[in-house]
PDB file of N, CA and C in Angstrom:
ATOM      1  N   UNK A   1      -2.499 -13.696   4.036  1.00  0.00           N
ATOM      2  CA  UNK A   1      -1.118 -14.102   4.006  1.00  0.00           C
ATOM      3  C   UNK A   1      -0.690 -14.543   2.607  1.00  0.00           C
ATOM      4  N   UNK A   2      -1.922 -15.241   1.923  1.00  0.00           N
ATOM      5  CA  UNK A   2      -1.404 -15.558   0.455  1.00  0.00           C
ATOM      6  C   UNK A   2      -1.710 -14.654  -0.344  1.00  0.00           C
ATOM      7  N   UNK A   3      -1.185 -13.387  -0.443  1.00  0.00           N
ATOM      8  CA  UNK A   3      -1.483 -12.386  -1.228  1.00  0.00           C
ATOM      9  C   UNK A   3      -0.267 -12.162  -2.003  1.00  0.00           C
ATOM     10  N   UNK A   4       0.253 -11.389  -3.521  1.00  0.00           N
ATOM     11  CA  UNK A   4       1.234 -11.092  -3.827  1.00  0.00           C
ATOM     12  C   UNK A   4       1.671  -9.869  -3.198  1.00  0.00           C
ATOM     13  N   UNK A   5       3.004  -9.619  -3.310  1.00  0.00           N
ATOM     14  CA  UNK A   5       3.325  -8.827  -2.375  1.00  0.00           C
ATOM     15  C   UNK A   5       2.780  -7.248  -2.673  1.00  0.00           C
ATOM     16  N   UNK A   6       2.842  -7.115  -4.163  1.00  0.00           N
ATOM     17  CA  UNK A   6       2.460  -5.829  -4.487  1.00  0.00           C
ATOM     18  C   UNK A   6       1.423  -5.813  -4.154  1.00  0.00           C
ATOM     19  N   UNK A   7       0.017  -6.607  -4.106  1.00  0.00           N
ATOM     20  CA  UNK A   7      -1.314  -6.277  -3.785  1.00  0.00           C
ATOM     21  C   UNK A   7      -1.509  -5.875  -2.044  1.00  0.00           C
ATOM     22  N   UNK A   8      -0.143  -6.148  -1.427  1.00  0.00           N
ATOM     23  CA  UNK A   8      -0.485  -6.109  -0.293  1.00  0.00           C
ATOM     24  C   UNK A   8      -0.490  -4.741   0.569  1.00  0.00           C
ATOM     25  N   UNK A   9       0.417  -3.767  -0.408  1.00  0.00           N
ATOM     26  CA  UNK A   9       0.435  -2.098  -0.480  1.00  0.00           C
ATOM     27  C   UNK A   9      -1.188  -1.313  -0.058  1.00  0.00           C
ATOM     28  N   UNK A  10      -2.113  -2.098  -1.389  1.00  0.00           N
ATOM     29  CA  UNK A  10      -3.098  -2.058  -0.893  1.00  0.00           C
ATOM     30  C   UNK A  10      -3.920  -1.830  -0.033  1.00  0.00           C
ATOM     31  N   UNK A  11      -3.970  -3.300   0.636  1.00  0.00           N
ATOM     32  CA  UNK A  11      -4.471  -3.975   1.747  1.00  0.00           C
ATOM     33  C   UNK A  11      -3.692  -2.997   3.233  1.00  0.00           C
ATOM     34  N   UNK A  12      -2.643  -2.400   3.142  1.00  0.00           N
ATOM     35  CA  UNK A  12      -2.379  -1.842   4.221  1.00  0.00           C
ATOM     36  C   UNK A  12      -2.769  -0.912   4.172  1.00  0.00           C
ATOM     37  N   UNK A  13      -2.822   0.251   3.025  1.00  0.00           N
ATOM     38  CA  UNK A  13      -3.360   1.437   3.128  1.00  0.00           C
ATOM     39  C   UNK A  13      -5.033   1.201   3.504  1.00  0.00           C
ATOM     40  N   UNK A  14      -5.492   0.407   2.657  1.00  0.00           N
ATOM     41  CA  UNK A  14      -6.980   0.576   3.326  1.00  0.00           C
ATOM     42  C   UNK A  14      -7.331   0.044   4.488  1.00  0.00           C
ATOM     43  N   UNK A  15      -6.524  -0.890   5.053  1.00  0.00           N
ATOM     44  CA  UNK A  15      -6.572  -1.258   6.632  1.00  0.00           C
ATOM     45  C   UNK A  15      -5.831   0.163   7.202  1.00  0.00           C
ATOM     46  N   UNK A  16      -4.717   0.983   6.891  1.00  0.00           N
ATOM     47  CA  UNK A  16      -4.655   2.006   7.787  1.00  0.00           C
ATOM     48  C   UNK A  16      -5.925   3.318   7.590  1.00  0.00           C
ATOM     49  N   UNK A  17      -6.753   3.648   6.499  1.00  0.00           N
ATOM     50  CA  UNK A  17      -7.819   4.562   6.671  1.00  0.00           C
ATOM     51  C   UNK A  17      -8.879   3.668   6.973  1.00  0.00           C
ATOM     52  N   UNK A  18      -9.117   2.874   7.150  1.00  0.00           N
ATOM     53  CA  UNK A  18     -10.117   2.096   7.968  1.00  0.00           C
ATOM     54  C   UNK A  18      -9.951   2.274   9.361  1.00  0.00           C
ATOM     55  N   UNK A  19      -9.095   1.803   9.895  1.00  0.00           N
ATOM     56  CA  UNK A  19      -8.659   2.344  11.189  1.00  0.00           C
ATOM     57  C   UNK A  19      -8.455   3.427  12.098  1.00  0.00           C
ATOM     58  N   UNK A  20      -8.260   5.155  11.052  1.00  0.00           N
ATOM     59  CA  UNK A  20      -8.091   5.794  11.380  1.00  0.00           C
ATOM     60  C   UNK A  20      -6.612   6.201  11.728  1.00  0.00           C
ATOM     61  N   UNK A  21      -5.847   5.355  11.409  1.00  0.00           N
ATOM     62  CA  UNK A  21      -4.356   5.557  11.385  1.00  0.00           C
ATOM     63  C   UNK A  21      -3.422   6.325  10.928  1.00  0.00           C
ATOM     64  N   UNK A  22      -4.168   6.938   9.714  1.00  0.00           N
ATOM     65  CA  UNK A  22      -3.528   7.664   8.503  1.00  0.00           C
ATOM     66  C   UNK A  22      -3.497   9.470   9.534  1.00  0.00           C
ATOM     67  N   UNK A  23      -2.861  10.219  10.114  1.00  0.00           N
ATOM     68  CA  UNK A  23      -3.241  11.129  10.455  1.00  0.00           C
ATOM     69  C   UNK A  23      -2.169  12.298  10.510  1.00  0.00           C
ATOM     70  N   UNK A  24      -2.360  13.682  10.929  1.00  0.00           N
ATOM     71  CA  UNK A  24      -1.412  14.392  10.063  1.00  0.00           C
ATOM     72  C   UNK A  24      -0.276  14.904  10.940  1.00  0.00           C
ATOM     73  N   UNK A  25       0.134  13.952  11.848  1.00  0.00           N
ATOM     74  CA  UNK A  25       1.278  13.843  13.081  1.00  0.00           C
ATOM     75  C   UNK A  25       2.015  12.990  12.606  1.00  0.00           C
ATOM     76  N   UNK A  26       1.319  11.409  11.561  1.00  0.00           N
ATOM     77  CA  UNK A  26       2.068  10.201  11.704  1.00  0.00           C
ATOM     78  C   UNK A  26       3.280  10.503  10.505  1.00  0.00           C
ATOM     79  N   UNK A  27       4.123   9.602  10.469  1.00  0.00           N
ATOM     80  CA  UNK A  27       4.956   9.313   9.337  1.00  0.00           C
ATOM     81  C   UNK A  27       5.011   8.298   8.659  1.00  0.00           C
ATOM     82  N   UNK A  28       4.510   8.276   7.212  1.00  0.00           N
ATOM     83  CA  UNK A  28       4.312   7.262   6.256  1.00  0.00           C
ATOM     84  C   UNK A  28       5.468   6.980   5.209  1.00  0.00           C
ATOM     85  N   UNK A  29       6.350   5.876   4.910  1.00  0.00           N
ATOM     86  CA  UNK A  29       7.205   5.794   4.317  1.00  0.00           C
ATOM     87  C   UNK A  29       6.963   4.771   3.300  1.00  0.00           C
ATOM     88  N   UNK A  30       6.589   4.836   1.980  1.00  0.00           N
ATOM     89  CA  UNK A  30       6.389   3.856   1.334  1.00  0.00           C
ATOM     90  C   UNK A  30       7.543   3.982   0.194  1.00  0.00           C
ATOM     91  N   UNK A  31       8.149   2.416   0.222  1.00  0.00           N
ATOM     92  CA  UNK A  31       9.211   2.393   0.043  1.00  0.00           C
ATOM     93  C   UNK A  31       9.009   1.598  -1.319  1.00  0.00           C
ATOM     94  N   UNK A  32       9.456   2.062  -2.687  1.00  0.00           N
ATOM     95  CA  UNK A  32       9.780   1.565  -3.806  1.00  0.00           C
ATOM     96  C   UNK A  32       8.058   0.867  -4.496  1.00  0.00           C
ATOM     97  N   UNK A  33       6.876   1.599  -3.973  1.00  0.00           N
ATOM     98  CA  UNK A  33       5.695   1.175  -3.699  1.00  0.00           C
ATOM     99  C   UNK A  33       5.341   0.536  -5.475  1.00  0.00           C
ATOM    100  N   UNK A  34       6.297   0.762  -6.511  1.00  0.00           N
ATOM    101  CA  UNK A  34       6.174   0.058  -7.606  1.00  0.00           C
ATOM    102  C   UNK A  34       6.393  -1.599  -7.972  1.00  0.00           C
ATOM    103  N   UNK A  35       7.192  -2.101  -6.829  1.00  0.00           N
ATOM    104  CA  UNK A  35       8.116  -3.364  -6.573  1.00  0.00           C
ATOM    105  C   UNK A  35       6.887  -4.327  -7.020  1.00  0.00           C
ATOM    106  N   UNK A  36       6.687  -5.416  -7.885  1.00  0.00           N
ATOM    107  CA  UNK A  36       5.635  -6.419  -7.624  1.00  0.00           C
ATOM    108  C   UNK A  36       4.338  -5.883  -8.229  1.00  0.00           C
ATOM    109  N   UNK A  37       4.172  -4.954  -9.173  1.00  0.00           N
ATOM    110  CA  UNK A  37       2.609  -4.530  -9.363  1.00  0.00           C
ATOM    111  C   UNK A  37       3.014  -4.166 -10.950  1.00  0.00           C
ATOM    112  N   UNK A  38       2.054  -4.689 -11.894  1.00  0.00           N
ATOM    113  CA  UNK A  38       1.946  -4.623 -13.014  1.00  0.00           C
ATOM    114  C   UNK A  38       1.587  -2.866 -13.384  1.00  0.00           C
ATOM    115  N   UNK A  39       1.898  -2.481 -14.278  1.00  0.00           N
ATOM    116  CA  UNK A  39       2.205  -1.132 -14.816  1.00  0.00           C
ATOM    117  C   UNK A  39       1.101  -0.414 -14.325  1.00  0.00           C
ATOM    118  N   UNK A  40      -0.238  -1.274 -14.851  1.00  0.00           N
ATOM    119  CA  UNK A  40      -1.552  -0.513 -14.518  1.00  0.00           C
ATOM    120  C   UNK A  40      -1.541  -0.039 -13.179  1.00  0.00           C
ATOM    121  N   UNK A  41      -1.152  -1.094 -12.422  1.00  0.00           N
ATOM    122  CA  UNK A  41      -1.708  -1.169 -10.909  1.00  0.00           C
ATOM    123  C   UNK A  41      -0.548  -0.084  -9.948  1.00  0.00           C
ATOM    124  N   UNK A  42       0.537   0.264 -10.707  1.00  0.00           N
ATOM    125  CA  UNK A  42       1.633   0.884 -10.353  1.00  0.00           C
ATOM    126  C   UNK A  42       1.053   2.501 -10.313  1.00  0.00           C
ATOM    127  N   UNK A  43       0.243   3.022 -11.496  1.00  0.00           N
ATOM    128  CA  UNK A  43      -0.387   4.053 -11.419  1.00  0.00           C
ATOM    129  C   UNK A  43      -1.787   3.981 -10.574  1.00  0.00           C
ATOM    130  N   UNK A  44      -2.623   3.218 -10.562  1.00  0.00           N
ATOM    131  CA  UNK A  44      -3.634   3.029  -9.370  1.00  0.00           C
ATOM    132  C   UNK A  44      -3.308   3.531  -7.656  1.00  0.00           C
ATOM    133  N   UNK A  45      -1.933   2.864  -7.285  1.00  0.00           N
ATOM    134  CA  UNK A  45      -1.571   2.312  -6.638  1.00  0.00           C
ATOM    135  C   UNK A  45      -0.818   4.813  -6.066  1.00  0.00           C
ATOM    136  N   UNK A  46      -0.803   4.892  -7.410  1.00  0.00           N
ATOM    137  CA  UNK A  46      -0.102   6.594  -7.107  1.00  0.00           C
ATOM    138  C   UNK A  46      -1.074   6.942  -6.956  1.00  0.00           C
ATOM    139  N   UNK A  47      -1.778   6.989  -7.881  1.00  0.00           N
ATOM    140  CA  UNK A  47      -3.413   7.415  -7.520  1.00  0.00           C
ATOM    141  C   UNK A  47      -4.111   7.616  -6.219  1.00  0.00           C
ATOM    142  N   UNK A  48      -3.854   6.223  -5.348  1.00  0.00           N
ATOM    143  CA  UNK A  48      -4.756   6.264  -4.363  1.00  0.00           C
ATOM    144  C   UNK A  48      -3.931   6.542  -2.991  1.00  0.00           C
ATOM    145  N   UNK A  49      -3.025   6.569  -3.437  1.00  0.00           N
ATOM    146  CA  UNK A  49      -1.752   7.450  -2.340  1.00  0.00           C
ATOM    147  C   UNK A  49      -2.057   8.969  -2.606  1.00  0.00           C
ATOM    148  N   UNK A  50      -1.870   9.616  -3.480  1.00  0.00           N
ATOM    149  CA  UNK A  50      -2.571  11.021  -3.748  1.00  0.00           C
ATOM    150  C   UNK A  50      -3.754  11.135  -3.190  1.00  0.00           C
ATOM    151  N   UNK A  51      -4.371  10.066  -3.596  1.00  0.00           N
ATOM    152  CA  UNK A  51      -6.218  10.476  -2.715  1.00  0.00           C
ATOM    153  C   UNK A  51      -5.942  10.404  -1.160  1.00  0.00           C
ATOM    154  N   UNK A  52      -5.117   9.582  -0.821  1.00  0.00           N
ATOM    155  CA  UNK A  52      -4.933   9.819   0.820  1.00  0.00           C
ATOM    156  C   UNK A  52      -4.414  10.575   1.088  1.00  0.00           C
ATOM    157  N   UNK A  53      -3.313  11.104   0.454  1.00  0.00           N
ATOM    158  CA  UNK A  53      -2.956  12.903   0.896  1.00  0.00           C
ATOM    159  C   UNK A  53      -3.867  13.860   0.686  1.00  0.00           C
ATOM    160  N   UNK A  54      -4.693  14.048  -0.140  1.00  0.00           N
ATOM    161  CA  UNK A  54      -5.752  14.712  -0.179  1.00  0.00           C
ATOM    162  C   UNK A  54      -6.586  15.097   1.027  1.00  0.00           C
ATOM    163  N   UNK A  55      -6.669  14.025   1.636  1.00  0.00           N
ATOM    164  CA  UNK A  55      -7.358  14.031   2.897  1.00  0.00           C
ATOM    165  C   UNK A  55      -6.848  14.752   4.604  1.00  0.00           C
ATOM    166  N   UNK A  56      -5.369  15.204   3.790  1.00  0.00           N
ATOM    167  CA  UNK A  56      -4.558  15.399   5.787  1.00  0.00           C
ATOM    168  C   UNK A  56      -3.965  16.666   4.888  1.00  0.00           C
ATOM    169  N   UNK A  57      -3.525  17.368   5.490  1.00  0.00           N
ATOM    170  CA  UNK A  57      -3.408  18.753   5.424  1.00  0.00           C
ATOM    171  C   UNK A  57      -1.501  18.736   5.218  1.00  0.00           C
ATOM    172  N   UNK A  58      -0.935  18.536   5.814  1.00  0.00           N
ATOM    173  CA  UNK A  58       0.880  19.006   5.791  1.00  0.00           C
ATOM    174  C   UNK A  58       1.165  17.266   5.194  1.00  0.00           C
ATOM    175  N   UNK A  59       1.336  17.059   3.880  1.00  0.00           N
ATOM    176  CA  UNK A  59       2.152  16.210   3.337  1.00  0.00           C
ATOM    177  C   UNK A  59       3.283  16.061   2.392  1.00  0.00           C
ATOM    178  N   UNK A  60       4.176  15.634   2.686  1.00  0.00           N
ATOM    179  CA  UNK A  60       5.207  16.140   1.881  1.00  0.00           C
ATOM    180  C   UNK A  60       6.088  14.649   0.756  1.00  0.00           C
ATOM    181  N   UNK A  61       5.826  15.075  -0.722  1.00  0.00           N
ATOM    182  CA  UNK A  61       6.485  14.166  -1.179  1.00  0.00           C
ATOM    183  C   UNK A  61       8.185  14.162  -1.602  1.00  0.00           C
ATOM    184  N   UNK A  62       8.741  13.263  -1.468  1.00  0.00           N
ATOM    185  CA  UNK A  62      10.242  13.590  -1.684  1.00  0.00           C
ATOM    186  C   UNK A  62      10.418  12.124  -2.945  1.00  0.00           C
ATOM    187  N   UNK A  63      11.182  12.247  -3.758  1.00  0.00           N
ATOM    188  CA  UNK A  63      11.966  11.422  -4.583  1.00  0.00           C
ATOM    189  C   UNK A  63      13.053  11.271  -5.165  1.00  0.00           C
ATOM    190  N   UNK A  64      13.415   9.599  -4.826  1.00  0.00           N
ATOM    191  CA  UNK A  64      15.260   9.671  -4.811  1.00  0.00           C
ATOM    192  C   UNK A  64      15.738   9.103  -5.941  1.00  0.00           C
ATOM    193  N   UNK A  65      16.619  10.031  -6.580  1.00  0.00           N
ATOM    194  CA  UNK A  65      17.085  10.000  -7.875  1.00  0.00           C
ATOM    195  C   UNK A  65      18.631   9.190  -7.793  1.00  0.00           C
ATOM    196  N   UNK A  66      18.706   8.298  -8.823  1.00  0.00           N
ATOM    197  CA  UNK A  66      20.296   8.162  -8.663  1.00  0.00           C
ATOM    198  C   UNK A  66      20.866   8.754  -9.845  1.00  0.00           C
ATOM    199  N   UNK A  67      22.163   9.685  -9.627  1.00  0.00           N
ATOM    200  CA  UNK A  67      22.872  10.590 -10.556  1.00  0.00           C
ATOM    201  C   UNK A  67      24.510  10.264 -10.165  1.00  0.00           C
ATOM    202  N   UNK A  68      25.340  10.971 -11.310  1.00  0.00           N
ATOM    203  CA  UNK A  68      26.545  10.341 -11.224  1.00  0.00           C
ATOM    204  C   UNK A  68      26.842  10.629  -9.678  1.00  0.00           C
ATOM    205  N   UNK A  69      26.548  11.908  -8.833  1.00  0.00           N
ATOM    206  CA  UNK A  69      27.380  12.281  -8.010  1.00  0.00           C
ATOM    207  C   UNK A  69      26.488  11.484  -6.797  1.00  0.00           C
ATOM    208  N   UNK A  70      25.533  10.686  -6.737  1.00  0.00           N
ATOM    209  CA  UNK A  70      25.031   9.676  -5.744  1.00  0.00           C
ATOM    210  C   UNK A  70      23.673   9.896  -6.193  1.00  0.00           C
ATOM    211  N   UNK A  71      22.834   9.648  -4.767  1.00  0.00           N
ATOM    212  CA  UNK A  71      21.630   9.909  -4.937  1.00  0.00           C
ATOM    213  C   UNK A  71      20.984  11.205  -4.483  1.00  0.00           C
ATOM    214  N   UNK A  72      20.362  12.139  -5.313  1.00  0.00           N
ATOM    215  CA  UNK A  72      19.359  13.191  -4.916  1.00  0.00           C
ATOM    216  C   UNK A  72      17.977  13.188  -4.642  1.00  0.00           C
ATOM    217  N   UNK A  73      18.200  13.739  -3.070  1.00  0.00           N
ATOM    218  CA  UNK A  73      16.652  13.532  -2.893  1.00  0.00           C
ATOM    219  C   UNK A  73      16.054  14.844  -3.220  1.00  0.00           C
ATOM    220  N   UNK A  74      14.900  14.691  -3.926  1.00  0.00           N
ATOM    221  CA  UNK A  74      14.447  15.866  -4.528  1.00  0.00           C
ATOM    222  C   UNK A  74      12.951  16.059  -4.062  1.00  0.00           C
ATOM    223  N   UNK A  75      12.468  17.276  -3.150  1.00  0.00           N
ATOM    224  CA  UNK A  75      11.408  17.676  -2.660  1.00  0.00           C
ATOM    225  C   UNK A  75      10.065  17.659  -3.671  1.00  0.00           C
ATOM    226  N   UNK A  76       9.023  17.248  -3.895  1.00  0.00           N
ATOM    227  CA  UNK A  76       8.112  16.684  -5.457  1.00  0.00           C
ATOM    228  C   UNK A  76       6.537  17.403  -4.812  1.00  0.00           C
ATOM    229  N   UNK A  77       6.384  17.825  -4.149  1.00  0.00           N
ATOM    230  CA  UNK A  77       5.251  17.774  -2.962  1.00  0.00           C
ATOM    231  C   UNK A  77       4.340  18.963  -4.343  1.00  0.00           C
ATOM    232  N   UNK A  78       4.910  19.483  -4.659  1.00  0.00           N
ATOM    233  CA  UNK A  78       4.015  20.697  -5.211  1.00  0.00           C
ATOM    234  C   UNK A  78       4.171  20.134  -6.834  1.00  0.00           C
ATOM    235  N   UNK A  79       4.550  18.949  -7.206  1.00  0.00           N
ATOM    236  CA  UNK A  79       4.730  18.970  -8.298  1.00  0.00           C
ATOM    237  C   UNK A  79       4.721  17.340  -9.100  1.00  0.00           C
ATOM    238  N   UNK A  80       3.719  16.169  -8.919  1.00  0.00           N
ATOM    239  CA  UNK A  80       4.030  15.131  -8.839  1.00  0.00           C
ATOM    240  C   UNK A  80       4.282  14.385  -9.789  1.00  0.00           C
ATOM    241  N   UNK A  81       4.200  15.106 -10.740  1.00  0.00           N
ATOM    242  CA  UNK A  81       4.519  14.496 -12.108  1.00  0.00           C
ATOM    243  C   UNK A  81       5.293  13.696 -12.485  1.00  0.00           C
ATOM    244  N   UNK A  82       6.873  13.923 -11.613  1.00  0.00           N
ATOM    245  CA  UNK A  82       7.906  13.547 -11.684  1.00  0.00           C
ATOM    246  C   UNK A  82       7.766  11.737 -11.056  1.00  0.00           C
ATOM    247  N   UNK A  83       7.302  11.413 -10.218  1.00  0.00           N
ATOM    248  CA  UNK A  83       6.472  10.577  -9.374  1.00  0.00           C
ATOM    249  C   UNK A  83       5.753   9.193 -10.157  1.00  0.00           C
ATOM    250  N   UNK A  84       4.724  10.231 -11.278  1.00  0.00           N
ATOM    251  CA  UNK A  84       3.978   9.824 -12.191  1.00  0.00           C
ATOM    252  C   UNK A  84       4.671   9.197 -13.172  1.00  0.00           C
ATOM    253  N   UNK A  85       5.447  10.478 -13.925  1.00  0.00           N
ATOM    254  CA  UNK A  85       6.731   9.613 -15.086  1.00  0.00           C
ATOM    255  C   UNK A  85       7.451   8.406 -14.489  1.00  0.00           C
ATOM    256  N   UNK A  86       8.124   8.076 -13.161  1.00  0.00           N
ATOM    257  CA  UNK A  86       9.066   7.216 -12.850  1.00  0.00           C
ATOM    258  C   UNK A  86       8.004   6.136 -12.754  1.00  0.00           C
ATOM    259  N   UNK A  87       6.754   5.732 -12.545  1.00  0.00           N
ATOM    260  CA  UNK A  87       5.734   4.808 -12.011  1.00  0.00           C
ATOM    261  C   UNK A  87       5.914   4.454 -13.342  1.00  0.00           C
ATOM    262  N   UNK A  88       5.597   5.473 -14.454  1.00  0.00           N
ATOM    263  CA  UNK A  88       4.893   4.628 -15.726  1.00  0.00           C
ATOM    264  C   UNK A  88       6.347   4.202 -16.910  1.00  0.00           C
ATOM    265  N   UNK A  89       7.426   4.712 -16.306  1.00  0.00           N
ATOM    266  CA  UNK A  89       8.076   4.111 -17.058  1.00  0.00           C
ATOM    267  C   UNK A  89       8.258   2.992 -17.617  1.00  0.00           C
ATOM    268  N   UNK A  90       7.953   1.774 -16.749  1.00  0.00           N
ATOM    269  CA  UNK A  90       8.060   0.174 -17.379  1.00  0.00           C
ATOM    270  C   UNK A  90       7.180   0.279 -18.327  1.00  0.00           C
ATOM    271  N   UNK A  91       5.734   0.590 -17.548  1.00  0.00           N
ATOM    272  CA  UNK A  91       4.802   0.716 -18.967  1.00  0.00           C
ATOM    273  C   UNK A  91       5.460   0.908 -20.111  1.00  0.00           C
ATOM    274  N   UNK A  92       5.882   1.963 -20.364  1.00  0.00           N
ATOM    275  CA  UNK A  92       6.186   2.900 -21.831  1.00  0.00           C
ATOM    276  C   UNK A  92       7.484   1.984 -22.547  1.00  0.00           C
ATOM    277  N   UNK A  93       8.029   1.525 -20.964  1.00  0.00           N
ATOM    278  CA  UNK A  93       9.353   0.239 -22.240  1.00  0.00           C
ATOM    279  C   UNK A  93       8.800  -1.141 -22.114  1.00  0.00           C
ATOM    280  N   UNK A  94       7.499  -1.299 -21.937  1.00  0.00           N
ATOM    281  CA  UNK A  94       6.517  -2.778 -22.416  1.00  0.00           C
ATOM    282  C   UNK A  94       6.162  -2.533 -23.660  1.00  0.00           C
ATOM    283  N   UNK A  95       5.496  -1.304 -23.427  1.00  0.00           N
ATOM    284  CA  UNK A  95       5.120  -0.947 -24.775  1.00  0.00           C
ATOM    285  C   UNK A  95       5.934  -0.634 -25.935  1.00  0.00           C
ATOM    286  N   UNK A  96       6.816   0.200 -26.001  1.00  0.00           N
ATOM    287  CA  UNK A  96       7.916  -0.091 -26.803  1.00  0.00           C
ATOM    288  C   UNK A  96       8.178  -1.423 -27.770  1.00  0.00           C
ATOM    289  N   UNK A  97       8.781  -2.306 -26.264  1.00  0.00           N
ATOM    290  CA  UNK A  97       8.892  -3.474 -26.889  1.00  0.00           C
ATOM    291  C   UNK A  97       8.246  -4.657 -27.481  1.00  0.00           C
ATOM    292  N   UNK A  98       7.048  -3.943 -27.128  1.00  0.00           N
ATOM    293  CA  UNK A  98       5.506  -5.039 -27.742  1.00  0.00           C
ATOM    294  C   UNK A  98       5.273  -4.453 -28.938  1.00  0.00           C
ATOM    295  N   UNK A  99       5.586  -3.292 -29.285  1.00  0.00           N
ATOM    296  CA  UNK A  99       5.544  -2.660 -30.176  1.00  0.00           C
ATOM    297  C   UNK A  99       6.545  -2.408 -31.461  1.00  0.00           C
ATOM    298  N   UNK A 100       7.845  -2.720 -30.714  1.00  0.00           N
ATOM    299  CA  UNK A 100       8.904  -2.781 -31.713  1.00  0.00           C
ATOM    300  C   UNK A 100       9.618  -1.627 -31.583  1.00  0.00           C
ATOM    301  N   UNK A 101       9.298  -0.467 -31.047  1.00  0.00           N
ATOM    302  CA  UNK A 101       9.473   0.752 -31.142  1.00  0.00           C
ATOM    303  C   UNK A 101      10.994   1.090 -30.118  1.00  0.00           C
ATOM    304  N   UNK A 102      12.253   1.594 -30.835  1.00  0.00           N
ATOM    305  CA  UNK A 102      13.321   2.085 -30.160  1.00  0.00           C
ATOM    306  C   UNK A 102      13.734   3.282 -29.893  1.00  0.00           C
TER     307      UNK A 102
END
């Protein structure tokens, strides 16, 4: 219960493949899964969501963009890069600014 909230992303995924929960009928929605987790742990955290898709056969990633004309949800499943860049962005403007760099 006294956990931070981002570590607790974690703790559910490996309590749901511990369990056997994770399976390729269910529907998994992880929502803004960057919220609360330091840069490193933000890419870990993609990482080991990829390794659990790895494991089930029909998974599909989607990501929601905001653009002038609202938000686009954009199908990512074959391509996750996009996924990757939005995770590590804070990183790259920590660094920046630890760095000086504009």
């Amino acid at each position: 219960m006294n956990v931070a909230a981002g570590i607790k992303y974690f703790g559910l995924l490996q309590r749901l493949a511990e369990n056997n929960q994770l399976k390729s009928d269910h529907l998994l929605i992880i929502d803004e899964p960057e919220n609360h987790l330091h840069p490193e742990w933000q890419l870990l955290l993609a990482e080991l969501i990829v390794n659990l898709v790895n494991q089930h056969k029909e998974t599909h990633f989607y990501f929601n963009e905001l653009t002038d004309e609202g938000i686009e949800v954009k199908k990512v499943t074959d391509d996750l890069s996009s996924l990757f860049e939005a995770l590590s962005l804070p990183f790259h403007k920590l660094e920046q600014t630890v760095l000086g760099i504009s």
